[in-house]
PDB file of N, CA and C in Angstrom:
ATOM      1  N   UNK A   1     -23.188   2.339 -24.110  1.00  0.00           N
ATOM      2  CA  UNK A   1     -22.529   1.335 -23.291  1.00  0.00           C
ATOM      3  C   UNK A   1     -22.636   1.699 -21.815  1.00  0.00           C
ATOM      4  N   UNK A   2     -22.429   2.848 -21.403  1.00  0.00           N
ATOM      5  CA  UNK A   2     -22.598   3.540 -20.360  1.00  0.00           C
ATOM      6  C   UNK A   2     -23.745   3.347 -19.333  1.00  0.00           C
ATOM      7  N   UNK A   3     -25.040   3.274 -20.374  1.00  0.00           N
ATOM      8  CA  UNK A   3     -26.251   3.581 -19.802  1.00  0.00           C
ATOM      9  C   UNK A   3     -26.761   1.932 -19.798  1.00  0.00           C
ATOM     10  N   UNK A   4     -26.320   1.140 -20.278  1.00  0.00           N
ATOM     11  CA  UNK A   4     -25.977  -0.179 -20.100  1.00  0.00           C
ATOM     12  C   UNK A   4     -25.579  -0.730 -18.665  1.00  0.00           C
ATOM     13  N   UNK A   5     -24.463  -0.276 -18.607  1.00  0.00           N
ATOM     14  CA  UNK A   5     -23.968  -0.679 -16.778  1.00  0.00           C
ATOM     15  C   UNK A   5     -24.320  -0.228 -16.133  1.00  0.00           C
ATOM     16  N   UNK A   6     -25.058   1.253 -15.980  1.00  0.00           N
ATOM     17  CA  UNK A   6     -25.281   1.901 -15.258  1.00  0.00           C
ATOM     18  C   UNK A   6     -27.212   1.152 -14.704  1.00  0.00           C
ATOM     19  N   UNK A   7     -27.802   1.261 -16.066  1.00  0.00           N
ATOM     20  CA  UNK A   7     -28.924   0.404 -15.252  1.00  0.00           C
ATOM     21  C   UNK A   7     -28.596  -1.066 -15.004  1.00  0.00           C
ATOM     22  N   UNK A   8     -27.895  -2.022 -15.568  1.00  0.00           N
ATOM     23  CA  UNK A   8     -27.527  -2.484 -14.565  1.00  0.00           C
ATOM     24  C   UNK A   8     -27.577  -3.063 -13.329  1.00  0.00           C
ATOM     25  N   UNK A   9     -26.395  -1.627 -13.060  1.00  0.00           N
ATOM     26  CA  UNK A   9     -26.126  -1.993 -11.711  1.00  0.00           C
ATOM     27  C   UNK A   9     -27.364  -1.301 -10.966  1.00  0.00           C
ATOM     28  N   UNK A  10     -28.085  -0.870 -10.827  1.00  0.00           N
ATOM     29  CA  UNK A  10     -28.941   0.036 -10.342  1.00  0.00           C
ATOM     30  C   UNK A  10     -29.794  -0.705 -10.066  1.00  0.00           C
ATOM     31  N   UNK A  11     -30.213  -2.282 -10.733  1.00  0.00           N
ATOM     32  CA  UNK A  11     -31.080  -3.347 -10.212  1.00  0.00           C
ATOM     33  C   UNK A  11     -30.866  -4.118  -9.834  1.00  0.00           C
ATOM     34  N   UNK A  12     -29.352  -4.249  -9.216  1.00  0.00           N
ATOM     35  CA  UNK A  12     -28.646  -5.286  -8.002  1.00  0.00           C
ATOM     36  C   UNK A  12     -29.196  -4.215  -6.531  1.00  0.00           C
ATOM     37  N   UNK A  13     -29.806  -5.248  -6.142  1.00  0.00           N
ATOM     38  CA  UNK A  13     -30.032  -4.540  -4.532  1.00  0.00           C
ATOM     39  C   UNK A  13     -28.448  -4.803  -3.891  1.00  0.00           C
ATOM     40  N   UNK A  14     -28.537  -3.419  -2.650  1.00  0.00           N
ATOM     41  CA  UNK A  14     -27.815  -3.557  -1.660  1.00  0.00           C
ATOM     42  C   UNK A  14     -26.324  -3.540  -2.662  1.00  0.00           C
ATOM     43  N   UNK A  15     -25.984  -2.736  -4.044  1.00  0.00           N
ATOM     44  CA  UNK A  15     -24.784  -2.581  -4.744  1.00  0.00           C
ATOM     45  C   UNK A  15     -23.812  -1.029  -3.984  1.00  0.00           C
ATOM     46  N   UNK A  16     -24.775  -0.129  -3.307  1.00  0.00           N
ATOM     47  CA  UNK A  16     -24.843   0.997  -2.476  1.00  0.00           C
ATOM     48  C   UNK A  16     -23.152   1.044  -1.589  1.00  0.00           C
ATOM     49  N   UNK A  17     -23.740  -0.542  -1.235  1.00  0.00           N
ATOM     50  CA  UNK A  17     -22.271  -0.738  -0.476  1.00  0.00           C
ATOM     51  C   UNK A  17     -21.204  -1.203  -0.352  1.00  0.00           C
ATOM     52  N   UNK A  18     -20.376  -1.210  -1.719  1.00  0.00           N
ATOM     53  CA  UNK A  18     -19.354  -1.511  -2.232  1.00  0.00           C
ATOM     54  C   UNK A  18     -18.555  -0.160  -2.381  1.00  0.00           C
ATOM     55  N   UNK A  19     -18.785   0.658  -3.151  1.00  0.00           N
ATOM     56  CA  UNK A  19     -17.921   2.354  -2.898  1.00  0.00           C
ATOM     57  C   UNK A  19     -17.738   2.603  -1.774  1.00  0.00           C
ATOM     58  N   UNK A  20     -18.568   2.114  -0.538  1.00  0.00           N
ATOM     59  CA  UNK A  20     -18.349   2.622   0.723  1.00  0.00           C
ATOM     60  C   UNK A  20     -17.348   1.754   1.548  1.00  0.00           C
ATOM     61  N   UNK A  21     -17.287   0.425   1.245  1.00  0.00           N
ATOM     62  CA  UNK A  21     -16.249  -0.481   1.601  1.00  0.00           C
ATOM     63  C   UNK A  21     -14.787  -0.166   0.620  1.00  0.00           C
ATOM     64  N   UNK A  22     -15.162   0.038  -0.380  1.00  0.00           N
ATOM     65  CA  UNK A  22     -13.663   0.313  -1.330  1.00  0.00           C
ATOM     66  C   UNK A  22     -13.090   1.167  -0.696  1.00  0.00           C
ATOM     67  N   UNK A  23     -13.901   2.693   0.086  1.00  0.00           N
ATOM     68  CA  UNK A  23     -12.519   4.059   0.861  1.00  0.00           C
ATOM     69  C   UNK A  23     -12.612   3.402   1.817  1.00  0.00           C
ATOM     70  N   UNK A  24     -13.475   2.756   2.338  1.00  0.00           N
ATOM     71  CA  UNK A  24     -13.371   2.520   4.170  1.00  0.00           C
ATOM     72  C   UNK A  24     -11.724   1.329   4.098  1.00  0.00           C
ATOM     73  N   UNK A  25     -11.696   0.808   3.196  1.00  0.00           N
ATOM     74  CA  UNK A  25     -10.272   0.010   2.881  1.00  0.00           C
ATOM     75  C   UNK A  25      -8.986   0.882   2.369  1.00  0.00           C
ATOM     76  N   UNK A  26      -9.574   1.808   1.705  1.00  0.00           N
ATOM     77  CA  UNK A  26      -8.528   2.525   1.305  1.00  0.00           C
ATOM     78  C   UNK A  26      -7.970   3.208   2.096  1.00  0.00           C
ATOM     79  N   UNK A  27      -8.943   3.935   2.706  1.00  0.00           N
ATOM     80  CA  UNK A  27      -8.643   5.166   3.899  1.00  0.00           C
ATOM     81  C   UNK A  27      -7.943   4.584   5.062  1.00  0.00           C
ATOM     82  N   UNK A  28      -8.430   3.039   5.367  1.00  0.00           N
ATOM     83  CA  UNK A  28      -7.425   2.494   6.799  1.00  0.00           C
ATOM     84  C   UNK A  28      -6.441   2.219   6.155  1.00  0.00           C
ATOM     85  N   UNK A  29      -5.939   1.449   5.268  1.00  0.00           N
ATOM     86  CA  UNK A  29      -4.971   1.284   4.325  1.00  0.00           C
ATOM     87  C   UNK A  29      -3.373   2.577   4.616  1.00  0.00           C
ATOM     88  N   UNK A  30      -4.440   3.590   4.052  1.00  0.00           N
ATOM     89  CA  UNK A  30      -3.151   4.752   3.860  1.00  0.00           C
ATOM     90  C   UNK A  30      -3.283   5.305   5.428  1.00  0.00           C
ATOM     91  N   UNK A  31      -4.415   5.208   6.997  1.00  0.00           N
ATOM     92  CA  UNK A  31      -4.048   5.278   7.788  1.00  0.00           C
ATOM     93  C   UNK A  31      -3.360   4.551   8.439  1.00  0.00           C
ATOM     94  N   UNK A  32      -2.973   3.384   8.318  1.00  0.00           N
ATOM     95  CA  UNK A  32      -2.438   2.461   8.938  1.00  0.00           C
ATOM     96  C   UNK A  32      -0.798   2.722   8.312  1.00  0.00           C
ATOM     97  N   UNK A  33      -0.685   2.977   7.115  1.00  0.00           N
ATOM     98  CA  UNK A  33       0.979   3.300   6.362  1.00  0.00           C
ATOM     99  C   UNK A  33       1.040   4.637   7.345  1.00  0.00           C
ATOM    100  N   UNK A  34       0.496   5.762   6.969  1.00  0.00           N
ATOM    101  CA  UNK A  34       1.075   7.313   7.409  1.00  0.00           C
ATOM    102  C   UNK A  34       1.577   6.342   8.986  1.00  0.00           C
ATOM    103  N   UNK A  35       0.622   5.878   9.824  1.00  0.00           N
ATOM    104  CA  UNK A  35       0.691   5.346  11.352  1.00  0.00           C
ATOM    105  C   UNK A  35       2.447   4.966  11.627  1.00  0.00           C
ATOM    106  N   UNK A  36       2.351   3.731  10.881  1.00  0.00           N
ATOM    107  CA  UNK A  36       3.792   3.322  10.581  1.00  0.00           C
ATOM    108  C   UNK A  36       5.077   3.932  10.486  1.00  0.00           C
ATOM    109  N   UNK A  37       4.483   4.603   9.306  1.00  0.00           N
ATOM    110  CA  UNK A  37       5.983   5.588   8.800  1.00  0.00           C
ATOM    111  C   UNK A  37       6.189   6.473  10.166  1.00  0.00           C
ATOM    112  N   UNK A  38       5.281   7.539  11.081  1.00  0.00           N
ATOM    113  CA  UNK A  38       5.815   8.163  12.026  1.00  0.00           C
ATOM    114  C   UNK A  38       6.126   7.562  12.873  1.00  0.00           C
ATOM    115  N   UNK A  39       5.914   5.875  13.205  1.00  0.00           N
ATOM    116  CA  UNK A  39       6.663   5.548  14.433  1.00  0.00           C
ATOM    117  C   UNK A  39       7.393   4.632  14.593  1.00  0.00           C
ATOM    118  N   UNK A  40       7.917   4.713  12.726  1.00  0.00           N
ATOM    119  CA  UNK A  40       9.159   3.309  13.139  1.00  0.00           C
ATOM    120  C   UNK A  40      10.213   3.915  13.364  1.00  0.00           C
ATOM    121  N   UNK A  41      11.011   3.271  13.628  1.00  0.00           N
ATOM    122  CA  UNK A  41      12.292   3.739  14.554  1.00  0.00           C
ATOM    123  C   UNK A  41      13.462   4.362  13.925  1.00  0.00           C
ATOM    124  N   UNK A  42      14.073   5.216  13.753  1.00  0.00           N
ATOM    125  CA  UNK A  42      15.219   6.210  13.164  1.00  0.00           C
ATOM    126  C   UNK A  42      16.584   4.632  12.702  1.00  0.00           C
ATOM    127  N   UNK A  43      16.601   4.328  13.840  1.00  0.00           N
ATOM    128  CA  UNK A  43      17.622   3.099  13.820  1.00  0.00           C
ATOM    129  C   UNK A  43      17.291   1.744  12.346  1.00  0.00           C
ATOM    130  N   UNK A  44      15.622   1.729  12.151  1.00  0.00           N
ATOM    131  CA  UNK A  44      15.391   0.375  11.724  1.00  0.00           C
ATOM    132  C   UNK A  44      15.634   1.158   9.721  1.00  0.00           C
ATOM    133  N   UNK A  45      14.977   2.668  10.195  1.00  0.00           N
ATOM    134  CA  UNK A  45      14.509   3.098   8.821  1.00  0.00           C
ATOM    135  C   UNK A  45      15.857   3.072   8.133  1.00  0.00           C
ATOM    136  N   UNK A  46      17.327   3.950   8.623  1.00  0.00           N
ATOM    137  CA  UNK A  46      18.899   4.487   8.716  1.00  0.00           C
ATOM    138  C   UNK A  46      19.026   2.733   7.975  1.00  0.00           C
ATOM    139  N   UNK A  47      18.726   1.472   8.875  1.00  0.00           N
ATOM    140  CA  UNK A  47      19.109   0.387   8.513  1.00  0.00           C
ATOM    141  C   UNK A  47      18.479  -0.623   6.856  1.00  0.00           C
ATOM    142  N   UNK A  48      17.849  -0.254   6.877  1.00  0.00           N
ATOM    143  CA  UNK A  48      17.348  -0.595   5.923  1.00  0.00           C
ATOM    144  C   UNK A  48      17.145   0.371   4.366  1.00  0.00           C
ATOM    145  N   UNK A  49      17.575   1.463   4.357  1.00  0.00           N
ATOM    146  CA  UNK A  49      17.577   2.396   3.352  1.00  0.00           C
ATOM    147  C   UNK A  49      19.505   2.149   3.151  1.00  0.00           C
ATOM    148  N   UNK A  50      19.797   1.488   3.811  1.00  0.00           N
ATOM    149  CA  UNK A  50      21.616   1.200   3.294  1.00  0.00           C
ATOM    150  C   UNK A  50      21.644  -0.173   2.953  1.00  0.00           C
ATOM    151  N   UNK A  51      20.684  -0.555   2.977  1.00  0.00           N
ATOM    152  CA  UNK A  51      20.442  -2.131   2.303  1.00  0.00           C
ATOM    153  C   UNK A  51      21.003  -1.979   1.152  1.00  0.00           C
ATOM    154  N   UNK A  52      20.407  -1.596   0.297  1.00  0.00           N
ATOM    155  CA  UNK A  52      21.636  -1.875  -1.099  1.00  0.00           C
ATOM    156  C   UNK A  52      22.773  -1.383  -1.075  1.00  0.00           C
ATOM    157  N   UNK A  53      23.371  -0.299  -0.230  1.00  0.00           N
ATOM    158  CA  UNK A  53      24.389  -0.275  -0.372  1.00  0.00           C
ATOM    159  C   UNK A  53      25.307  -1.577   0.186  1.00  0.00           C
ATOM    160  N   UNK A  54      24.885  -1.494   1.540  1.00  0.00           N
ATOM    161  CA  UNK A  54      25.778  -2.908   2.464  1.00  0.00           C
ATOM    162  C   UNK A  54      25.811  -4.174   1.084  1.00  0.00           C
ATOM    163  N   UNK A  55      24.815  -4.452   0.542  1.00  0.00           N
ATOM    164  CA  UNK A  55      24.396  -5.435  -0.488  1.00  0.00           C
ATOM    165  C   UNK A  55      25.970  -5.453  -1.605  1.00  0.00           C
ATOM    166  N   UNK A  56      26.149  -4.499  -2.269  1.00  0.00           N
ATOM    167  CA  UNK A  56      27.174  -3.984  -3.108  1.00  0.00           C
ATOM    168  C   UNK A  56      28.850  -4.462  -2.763  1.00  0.00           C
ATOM    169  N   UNK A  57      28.406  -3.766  -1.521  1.00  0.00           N
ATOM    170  CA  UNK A  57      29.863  -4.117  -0.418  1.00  0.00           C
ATOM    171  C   UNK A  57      30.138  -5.183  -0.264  1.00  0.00           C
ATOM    172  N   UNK A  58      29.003  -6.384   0.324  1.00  0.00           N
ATOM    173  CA  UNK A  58      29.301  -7.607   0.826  1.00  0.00           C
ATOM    174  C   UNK A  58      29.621  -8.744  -0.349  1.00  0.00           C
ATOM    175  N   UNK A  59      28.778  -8.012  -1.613  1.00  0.00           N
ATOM    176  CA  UNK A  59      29.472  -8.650  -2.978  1.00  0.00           C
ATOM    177  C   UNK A  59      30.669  -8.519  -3.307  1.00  0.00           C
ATOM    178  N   UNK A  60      31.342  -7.421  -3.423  1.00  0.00           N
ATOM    179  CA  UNK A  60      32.515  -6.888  -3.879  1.00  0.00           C
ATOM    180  C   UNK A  60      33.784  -7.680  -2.889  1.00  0.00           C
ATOM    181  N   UNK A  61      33.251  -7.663  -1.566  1.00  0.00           N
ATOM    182  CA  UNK A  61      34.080  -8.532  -0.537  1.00  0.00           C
ATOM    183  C   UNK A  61      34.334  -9.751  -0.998  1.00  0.00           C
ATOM    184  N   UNK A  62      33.079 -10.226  -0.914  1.00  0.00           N
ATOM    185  CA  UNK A  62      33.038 -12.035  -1.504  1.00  0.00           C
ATOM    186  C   UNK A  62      33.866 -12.140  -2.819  1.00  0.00           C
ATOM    187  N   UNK A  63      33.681 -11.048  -3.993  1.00  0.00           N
ATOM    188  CA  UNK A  63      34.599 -11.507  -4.868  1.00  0.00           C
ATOM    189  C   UNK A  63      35.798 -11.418  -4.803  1.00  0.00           C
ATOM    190  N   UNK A  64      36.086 -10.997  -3.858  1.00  0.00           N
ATOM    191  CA  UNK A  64      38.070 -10.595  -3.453  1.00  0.00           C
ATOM    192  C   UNK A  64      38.501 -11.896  -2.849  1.00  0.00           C
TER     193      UNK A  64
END
C-alpha cells in the first residue's frame, strides 16, 4: 500500500512543495502565538483567566 502512494506521488510534478508550505505555516503559526503570549498585557491576561470565575459570581448574584 505504501509503495502505492509513494510512487504516486512521486509522478505529480512540483508535489516537493507542499511539506515546505505545511512548516513554513506551522512555524509562523507557533511564531506568531509564542509573539503574542510575551506581549499581551499582565492586565488583559489577570482579566480574562478570572473569566469563569467572575462568570460563577454574576450567576449566583442573578439568582439571589
Amino acid at each position: 500500500m505504501l509503495k502505492f502512494v509513494k510512487n504516486h506521488m512521486e509522478s505529480i510534478t512540483g508535489i516537493e512543495i507542499y511539506p515546505i508550505i505545511s512548516l513554513l505555516i506551522f512555524f509562523t503559526f507557533f511564531v506568531i502565538l509564542f509573539w503574542w503570549v510575551l506581549s499581551a498585557k499582565k492586565d488583559y491576561i489577570n482579566k480574562v483567566s478570572n473569566l469563569p470565575l467572575d462568570n460563577k459570581q454574576n450567576q449566583n448574584e442573578k439568582s439571589l
